[in-house]
C-alpha atoms as a PDB file:
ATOM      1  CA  UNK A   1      69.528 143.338 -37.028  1.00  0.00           C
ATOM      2  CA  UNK A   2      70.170 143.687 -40.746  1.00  0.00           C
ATOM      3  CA  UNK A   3      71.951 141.533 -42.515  1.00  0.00           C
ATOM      4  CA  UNK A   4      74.409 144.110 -43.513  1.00  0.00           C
ATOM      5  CA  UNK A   5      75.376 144.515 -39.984  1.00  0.00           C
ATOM      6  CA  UNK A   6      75.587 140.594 -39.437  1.00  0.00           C
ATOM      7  CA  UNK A   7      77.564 140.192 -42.170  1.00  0.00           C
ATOM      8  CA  UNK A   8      79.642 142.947 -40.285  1.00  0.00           C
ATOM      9  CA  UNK A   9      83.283 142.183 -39.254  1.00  0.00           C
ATOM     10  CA  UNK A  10      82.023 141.986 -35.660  1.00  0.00           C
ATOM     11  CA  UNK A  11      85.422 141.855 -34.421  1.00  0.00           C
ATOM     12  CA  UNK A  12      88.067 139.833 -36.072  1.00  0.00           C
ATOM     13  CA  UNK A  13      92.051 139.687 -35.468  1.00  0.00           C
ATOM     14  CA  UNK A  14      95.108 138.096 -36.484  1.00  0.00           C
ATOM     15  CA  UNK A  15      95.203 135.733 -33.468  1.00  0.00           C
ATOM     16  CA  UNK A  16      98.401 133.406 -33.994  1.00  0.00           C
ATOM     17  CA  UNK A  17     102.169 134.082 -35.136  1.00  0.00           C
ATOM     18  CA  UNK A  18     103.152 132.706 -38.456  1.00  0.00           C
ATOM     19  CA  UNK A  19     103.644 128.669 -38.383  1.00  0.00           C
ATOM     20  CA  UNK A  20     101.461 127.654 -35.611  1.00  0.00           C
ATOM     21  CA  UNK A  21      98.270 125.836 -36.874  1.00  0.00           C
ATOM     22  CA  UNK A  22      95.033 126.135 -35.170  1.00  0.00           C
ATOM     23  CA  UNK A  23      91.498 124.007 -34.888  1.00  0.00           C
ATOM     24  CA  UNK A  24      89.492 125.980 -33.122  1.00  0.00           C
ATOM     25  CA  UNK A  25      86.789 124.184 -31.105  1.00  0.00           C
ATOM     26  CA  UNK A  26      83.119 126.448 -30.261  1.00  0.00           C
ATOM     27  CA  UNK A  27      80.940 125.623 -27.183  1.00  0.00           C
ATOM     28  CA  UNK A  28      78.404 127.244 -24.629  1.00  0.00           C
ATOM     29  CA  UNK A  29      80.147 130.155 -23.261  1.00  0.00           C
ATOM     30  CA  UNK A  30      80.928 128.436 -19.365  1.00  0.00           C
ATOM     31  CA  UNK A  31      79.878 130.722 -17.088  1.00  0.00           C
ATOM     32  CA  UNK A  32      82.795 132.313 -15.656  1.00  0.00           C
ATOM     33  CA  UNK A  33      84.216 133.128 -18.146  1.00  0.00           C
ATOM     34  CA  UNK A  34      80.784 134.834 -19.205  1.00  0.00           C
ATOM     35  CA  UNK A  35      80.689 136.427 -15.623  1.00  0.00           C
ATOM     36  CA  UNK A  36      84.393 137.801 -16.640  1.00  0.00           C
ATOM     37  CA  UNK A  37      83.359 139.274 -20.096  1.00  0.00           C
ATOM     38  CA  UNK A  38      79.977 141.462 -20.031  1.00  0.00           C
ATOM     39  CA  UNK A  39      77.970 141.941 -23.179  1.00  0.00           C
ATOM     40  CA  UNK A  40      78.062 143.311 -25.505  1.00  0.00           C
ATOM     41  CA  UNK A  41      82.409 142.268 -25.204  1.00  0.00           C
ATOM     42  CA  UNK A  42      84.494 139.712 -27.366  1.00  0.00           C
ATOM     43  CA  UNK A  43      86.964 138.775 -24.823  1.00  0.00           C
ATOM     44  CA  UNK A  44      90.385 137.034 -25.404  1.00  0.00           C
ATOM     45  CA  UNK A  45      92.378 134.929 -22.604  1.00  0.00           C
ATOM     46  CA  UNK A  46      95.548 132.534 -22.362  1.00  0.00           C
ATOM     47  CA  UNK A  47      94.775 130.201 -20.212  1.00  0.00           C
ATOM     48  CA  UNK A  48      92.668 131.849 -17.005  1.00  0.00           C
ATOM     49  CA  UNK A  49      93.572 135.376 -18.104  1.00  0.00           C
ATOM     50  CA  UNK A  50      91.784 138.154 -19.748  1.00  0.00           C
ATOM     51  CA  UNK A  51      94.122 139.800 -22.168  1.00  0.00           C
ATOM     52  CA  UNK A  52      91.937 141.716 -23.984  1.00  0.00           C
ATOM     53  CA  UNK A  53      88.150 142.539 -24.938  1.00  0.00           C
ATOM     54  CA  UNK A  54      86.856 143.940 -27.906  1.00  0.00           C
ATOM     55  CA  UNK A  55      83.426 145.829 -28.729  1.00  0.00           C
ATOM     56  CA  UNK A  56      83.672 147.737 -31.508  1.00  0.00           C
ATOM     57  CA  UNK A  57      81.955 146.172 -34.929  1.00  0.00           C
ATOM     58  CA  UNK A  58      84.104 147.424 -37.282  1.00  0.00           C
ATOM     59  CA  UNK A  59      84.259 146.605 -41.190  1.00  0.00           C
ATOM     60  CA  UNK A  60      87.940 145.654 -41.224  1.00  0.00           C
ATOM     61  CA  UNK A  61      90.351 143.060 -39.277  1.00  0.00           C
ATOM     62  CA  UNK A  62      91.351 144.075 -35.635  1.00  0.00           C
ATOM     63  CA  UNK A  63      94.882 143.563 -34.367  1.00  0.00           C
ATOM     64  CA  UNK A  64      94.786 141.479 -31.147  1.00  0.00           C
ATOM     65  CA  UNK A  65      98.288 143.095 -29.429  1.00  0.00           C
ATOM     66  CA  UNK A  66      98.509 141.551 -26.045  1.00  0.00           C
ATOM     67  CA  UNK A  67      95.798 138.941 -26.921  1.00  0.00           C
ATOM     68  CA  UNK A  68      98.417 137.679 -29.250  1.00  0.00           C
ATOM     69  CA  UNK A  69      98.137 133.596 -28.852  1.00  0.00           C
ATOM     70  CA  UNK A  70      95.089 133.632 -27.179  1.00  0.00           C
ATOM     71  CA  UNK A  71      94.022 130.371 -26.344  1.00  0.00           C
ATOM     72  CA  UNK A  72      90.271 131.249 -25.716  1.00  0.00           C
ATOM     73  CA  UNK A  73      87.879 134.105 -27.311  1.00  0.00           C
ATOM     74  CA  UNK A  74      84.268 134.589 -25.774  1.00  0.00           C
ATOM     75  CA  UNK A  75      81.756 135.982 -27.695  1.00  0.00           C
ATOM     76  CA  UNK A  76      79.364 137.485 -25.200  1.00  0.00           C
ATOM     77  CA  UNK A  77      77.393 138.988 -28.458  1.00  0.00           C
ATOM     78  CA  UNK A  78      73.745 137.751 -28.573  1.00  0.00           C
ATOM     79  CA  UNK A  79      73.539 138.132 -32.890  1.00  0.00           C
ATOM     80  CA  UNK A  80      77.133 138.579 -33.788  1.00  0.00           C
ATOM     81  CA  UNK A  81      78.998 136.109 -35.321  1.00  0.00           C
ATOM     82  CA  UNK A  82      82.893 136.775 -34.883  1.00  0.00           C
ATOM     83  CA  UNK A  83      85.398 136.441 -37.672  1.00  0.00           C
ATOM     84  CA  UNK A  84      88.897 135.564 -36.325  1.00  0.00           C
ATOM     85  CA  UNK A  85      91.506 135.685 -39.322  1.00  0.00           C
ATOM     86  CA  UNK A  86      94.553 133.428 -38.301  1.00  0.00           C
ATOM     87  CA  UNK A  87      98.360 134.625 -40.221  1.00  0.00           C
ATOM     88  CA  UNK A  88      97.811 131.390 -42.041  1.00  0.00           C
ATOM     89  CA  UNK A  89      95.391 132.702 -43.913  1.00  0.00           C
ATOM     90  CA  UNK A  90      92.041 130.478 -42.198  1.00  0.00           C
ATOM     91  CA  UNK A  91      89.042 132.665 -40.949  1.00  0.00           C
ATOM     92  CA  UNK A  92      86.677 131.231 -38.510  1.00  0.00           C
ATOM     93  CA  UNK A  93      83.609 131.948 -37.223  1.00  0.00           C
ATOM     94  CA  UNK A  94      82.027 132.073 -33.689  1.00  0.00           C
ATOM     95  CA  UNK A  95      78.381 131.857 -32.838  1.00  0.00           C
ATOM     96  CA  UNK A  96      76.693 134.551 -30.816  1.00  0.00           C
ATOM     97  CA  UNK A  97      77.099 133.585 -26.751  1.00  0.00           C
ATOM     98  CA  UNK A  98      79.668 130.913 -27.616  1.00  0.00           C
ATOM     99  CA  UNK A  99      83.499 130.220 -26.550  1.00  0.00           C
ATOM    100  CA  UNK A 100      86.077 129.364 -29.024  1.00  0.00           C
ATOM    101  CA  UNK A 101      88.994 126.986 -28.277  1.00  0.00           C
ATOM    102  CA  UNK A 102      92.261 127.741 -30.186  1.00  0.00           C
ATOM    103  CA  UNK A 103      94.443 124.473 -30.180  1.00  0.00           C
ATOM    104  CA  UNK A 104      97.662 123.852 -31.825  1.00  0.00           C
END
């Protein structure tokens, strides 16, 4: 993959409403979750639910809409890294095949 396409905006949203601070935490993909969200997908859940999945690179932020608050984003991607771009203003990145943690 070129670096251009790396370097890409894999998939990227405004995950959190103004005010609420988040450290987000990667790790291993766990396999259900994995099992729920088929490459080549970005998924989004709050708590045990899917509320959206993603799959389109694309050069500019996404809007998450129901995924809104997420607590969880899976990154099924196996050379992606994902941007997510919080309303505070913090971007964070998440390995290829990993899980994100979003805690306040």
């Amino acid at each position: 993959m070129n670096i251009r396409k790396r370097l890409a905006l894999s998939v990227a949203a405004v995950a959190v409403g103004s005010g609420l601070a988040f450290a987000p935490l990667a790790s291993a993909a766990p396999q259900s979750a994995a099992d729920d969200c088929p490459y080549p997908y970005v998924c989004f859940y709050k708590g045990s639910t899917k509320t959206g999945s993603f799959k389109d690179v694309t050069s500019g932020w996404q809007n998450l809409g129901a995924s809104k608050g997420a607590t969880t984003m899976v990154n099924t991607r196996h050379d992606d890294i994902v941007y997510t771009h919080f309303t505070n203003g913090e971007t964070w990145c998440t390995p290829p095949y990993n899980t994100t943690t979003f805690n306040s």
